[in-house]
PDB file of N, CA and C in Angstrom:
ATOM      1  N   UNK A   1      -7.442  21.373   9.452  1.00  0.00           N
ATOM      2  CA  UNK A   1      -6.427  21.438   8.429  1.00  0.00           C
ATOM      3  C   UNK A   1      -5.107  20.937   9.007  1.00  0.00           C
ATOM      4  N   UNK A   2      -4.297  20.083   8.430  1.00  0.00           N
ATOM      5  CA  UNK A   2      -3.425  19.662   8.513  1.00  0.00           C
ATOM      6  C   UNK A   2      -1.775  20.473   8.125  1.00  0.00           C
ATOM      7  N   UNK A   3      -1.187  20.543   9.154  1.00  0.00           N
ATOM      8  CA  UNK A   3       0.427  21.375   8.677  1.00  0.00           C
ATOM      9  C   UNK A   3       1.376  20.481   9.530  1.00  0.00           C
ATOM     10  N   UNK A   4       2.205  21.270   8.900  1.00  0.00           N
ATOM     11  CA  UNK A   4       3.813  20.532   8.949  1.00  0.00           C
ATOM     12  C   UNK A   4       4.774  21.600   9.678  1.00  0.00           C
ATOM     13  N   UNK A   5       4.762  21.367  10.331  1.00  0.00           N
ATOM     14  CA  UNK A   5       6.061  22.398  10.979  1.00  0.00           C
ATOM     15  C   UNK A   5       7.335  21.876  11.386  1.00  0.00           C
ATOM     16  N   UNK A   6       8.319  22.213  10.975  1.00  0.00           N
ATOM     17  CA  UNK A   6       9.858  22.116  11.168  1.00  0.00           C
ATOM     18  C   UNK A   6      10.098  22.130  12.283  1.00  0.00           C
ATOM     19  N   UNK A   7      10.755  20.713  13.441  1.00  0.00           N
ATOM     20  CA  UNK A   7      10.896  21.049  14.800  1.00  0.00           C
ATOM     21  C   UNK A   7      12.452  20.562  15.419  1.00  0.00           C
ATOM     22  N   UNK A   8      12.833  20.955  16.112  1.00  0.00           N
ATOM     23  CA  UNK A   8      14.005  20.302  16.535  1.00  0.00           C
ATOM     24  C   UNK A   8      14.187  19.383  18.150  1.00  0.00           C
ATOM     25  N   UNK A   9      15.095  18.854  18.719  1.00  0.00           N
ATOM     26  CA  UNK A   9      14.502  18.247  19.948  1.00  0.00           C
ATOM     27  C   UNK A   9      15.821  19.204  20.533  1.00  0.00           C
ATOM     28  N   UNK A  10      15.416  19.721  21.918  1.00  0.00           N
ATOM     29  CA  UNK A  10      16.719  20.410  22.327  1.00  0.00           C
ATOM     30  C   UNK A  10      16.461  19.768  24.015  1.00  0.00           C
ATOM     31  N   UNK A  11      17.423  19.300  24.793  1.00  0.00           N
ATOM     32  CA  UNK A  11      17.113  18.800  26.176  1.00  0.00           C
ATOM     33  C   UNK A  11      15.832  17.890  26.526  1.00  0.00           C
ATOM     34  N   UNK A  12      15.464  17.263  25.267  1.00  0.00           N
ATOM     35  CA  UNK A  12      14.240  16.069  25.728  1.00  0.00           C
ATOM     36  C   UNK A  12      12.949  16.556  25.320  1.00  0.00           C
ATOM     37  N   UNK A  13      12.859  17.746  24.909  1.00  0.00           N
ATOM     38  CA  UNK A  13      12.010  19.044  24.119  1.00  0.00           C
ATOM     39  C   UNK A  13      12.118  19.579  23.387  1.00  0.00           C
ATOM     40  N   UNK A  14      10.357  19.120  22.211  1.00  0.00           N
ATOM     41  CA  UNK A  14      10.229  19.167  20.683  1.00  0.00           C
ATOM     42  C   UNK A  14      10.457  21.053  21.260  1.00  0.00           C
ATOM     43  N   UNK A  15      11.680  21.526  20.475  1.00  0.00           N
ATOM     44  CA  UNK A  15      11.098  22.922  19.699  1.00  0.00           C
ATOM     45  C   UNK A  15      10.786  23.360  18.659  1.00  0.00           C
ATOM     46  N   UNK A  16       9.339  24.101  17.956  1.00  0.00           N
ATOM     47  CA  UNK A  16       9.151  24.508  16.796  1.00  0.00           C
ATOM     48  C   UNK A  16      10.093  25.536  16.143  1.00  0.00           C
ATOM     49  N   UNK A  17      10.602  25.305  14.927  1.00  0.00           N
ATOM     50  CA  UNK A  17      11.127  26.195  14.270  1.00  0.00           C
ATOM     51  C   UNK A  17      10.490  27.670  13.978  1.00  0.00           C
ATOM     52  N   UNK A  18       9.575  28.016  14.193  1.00  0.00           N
ATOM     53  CA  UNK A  18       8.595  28.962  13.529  1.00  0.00           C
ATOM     54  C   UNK A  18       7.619  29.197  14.683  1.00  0.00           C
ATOM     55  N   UNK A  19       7.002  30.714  14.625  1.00  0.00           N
ATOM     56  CA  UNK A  19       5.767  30.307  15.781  1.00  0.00           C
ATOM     57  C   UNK A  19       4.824  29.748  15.049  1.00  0.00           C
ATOM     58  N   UNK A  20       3.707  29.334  15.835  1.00  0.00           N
ATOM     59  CA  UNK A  20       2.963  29.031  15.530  1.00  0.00           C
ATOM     60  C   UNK A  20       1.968  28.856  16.835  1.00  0.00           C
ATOM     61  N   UNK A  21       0.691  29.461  16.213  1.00  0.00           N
ATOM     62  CA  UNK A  21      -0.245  29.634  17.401  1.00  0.00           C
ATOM     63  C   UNK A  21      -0.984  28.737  17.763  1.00  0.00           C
ATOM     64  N   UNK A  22      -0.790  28.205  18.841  1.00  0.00           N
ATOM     65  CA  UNK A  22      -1.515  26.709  19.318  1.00  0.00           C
ATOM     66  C   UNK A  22      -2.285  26.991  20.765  1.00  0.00           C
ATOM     67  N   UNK A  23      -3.234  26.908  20.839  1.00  0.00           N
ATOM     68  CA  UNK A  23      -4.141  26.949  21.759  1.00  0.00           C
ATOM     69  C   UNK A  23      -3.504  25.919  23.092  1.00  0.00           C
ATOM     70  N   UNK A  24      -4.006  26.335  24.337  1.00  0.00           N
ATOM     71  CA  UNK A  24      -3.462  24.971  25.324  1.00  0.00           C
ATOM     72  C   UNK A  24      -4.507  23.941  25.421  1.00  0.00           C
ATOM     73  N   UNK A  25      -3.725  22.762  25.235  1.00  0.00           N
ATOM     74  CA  UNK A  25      -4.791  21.815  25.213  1.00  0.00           C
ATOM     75  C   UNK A  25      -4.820  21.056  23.564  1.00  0.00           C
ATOM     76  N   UNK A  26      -4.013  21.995  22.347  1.00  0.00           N
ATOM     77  CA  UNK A  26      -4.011  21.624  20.976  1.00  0.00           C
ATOM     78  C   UNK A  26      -3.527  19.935  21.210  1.00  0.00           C
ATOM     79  N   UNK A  27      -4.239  19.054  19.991  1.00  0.00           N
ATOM     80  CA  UNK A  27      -3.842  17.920  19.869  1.00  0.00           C
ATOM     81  C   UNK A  27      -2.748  18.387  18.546  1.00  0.00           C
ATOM     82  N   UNK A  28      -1.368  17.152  18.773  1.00  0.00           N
ATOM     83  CA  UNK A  28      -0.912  17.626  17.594  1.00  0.00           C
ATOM     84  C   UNK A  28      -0.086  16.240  17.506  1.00  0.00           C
ATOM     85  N   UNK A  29       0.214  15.512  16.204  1.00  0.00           N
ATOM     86  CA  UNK A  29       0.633  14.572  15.435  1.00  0.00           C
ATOM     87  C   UNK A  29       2.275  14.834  15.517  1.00  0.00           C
ATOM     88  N   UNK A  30       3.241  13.749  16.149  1.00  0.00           N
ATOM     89  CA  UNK A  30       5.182  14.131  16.151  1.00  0.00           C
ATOM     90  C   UNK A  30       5.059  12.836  15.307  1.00  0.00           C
ATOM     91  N   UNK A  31       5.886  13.232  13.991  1.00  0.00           N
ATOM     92  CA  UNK A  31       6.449  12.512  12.829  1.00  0.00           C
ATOM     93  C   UNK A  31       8.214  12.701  13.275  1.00  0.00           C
ATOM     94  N   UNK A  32       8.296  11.220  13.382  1.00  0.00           N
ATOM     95  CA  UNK A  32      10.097  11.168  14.001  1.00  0.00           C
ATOM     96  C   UNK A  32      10.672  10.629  11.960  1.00  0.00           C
ATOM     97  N   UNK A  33      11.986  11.453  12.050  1.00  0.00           N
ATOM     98  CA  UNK A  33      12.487  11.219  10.957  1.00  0.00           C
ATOM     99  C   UNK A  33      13.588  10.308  10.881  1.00  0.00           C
ATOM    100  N   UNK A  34      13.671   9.721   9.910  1.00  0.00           N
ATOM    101  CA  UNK A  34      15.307   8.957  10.355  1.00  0.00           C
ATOM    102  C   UNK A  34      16.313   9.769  10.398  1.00  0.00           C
ATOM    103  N   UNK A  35      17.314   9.335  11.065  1.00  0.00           N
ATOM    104  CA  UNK A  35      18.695   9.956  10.845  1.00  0.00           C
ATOM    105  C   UNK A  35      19.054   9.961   9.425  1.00  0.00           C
ATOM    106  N   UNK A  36      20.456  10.729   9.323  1.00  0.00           N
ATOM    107  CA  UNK A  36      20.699  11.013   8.286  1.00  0.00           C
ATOM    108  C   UNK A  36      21.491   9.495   7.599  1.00  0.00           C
ATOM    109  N   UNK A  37      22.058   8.634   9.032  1.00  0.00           N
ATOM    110  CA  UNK A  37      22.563   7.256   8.377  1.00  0.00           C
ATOM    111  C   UNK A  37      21.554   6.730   7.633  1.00  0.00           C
ATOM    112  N   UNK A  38      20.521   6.443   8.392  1.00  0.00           N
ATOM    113  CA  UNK A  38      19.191   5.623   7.903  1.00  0.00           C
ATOM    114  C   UNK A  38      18.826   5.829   6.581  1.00  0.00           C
ATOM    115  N   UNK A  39      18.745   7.442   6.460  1.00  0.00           N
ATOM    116  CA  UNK A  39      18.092   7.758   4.991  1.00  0.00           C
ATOM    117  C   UNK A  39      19.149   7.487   4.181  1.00  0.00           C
ATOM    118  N   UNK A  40      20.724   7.589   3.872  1.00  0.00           N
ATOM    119  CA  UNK A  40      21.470   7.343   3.191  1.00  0.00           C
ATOM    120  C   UNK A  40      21.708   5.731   2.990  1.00  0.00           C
ATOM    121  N   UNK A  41      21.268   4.688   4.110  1.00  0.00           N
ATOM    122  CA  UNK A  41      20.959   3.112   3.673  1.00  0.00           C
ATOM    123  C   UNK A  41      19.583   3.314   2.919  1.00  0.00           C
ATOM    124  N   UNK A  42      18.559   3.625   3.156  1.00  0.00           N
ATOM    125  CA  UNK A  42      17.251   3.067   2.386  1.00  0.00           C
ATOM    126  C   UNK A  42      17.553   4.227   1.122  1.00  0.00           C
ATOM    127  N   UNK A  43      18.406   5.027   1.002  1.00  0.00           N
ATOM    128  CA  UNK A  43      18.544   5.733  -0.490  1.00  0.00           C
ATOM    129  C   UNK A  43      19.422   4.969  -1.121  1.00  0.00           C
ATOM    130  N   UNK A  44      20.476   3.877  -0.504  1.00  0.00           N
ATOM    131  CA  UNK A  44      20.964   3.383  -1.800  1.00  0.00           C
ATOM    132  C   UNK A  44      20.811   1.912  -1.515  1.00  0.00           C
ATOM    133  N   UNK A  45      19.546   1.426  -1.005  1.00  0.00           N
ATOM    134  CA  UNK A  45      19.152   0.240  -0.862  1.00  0.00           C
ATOM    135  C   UNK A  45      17.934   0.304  -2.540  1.00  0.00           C
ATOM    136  N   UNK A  46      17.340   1.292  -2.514  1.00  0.00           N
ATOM    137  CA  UNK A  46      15.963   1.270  -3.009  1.00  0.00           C
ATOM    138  C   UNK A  46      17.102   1.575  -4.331  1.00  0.00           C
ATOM    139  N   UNK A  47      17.993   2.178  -4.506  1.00  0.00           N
ATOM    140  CA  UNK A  47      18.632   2.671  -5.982  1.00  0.00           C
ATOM    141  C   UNK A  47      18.568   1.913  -7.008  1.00  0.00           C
ATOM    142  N   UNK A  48      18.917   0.980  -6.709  1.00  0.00           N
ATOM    143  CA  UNK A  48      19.145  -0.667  -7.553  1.00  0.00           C
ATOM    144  C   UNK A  48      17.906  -0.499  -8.001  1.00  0.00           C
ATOM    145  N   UNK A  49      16.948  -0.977  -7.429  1.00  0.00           N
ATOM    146  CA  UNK A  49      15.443  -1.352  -7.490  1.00  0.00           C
ATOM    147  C   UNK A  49      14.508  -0.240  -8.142  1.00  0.00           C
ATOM    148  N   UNK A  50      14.981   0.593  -8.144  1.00  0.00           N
ATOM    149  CA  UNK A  50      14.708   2.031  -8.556  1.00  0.00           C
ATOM    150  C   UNK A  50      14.695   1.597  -9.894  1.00  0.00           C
ATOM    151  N   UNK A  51      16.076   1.795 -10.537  1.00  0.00           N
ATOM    152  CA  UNK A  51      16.557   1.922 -11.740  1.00  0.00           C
ATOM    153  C   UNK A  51      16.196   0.478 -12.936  1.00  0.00           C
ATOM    154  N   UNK A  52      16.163  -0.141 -12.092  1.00  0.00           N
ATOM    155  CA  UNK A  52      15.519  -1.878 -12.491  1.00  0.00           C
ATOM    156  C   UNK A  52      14.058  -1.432 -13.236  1.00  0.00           C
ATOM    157  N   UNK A  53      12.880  -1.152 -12.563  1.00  0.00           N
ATOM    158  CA  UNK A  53      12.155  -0.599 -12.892  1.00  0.00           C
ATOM    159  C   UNK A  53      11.626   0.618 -13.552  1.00  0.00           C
ATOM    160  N   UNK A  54      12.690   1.868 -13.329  1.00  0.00           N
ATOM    161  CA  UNK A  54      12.324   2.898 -14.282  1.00  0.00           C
ATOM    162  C   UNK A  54      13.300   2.645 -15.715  1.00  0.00           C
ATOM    163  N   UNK A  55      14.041   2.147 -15.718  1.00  0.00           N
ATOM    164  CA  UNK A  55      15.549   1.644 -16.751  1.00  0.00           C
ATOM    165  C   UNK A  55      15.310   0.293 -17.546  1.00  0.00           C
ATOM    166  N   UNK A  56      14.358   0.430 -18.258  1.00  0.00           N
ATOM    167  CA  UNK A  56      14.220  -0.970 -19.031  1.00  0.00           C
ATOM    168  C   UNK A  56      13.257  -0.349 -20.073  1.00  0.00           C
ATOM    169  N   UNK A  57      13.473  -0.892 -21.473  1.00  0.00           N
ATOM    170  CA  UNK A  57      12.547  -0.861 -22.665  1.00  0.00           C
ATOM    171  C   UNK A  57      10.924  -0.615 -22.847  1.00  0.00           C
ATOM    172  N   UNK A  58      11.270  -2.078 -22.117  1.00  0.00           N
ATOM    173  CA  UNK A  58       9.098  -2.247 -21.482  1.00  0.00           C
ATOM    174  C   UNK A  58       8.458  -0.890 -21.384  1.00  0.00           C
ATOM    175  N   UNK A  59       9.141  -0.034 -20.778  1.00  0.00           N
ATOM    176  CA  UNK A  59       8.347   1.382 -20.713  1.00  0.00           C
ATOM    177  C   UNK A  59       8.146   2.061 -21.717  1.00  0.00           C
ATOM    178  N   UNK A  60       8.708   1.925 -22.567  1.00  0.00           N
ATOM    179  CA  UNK A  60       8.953   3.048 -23.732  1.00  0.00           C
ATOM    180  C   UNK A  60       7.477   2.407 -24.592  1.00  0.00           C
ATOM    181  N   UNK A  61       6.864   1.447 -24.162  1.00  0.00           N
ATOM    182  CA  UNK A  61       5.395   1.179 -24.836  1.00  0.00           C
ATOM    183  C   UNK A  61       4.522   2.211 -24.377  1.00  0.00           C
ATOM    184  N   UNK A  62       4.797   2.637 -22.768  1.00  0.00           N
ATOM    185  CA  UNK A  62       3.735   3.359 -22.341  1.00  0.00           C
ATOM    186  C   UNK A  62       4.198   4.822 -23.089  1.00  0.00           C
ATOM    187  N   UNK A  63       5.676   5.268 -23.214  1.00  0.00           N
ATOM    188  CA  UNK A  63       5.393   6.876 -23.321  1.00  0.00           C
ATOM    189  C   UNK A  63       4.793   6.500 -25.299  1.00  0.00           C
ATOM    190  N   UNK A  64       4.975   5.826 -26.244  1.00  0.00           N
ATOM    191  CA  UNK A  64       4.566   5.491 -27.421  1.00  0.00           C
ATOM    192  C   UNK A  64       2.862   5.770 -27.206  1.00  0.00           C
ATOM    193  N   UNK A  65       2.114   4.865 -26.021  1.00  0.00           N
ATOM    194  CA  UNK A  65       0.526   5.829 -26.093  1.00  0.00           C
ATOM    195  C   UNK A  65       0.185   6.753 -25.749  1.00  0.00           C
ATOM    196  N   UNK A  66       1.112   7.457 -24.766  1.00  0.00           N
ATOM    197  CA  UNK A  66       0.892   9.059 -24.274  1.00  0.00           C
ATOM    198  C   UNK A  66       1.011   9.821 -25.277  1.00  0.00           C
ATOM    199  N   UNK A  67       1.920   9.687 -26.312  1.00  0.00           N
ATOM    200  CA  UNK A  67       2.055  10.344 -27.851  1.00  0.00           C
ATOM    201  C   UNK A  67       0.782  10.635 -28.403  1.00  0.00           C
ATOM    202  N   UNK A  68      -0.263   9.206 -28.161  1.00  0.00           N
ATOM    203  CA  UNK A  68      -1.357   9.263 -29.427  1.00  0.00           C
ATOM    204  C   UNK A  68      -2.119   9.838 -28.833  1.00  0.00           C
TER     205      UNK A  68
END
């Protein structure tokens, strides 16, 4: 089973937010996040492009067959 745990890096070392019981020897998956610059460029890079596609007429055909 697959989880997600909240970690922080403190002196060059992942620490978990939470315990969590891990055997020695556990294999385990580090998902690096962007910074907070990064996510605030690809959040108002994608915005435009966002709204292009959810913000136009054309759609209003599809919610018209979800009706029937």
């Amino acid at each position: 089973m697959l989880r997600t745990i909240a970690a922080i890096v403190r002196d060059g070392k992942i620490e978990l937010l939470e315990r969590v019981p891990l055997t020695e020897g556990s294999t385990v998956l580090v998902t690096l996040l962007p910074g907070e610059q990064e996510q605030h460029f690809w959040l108002q890079a994608s915005e435009h492009a966002l709204a292009t596609v959810w913000g136009n007429a054309e759609d209003d055909v599809y919610a018209k067959l979800l009706k029937k």
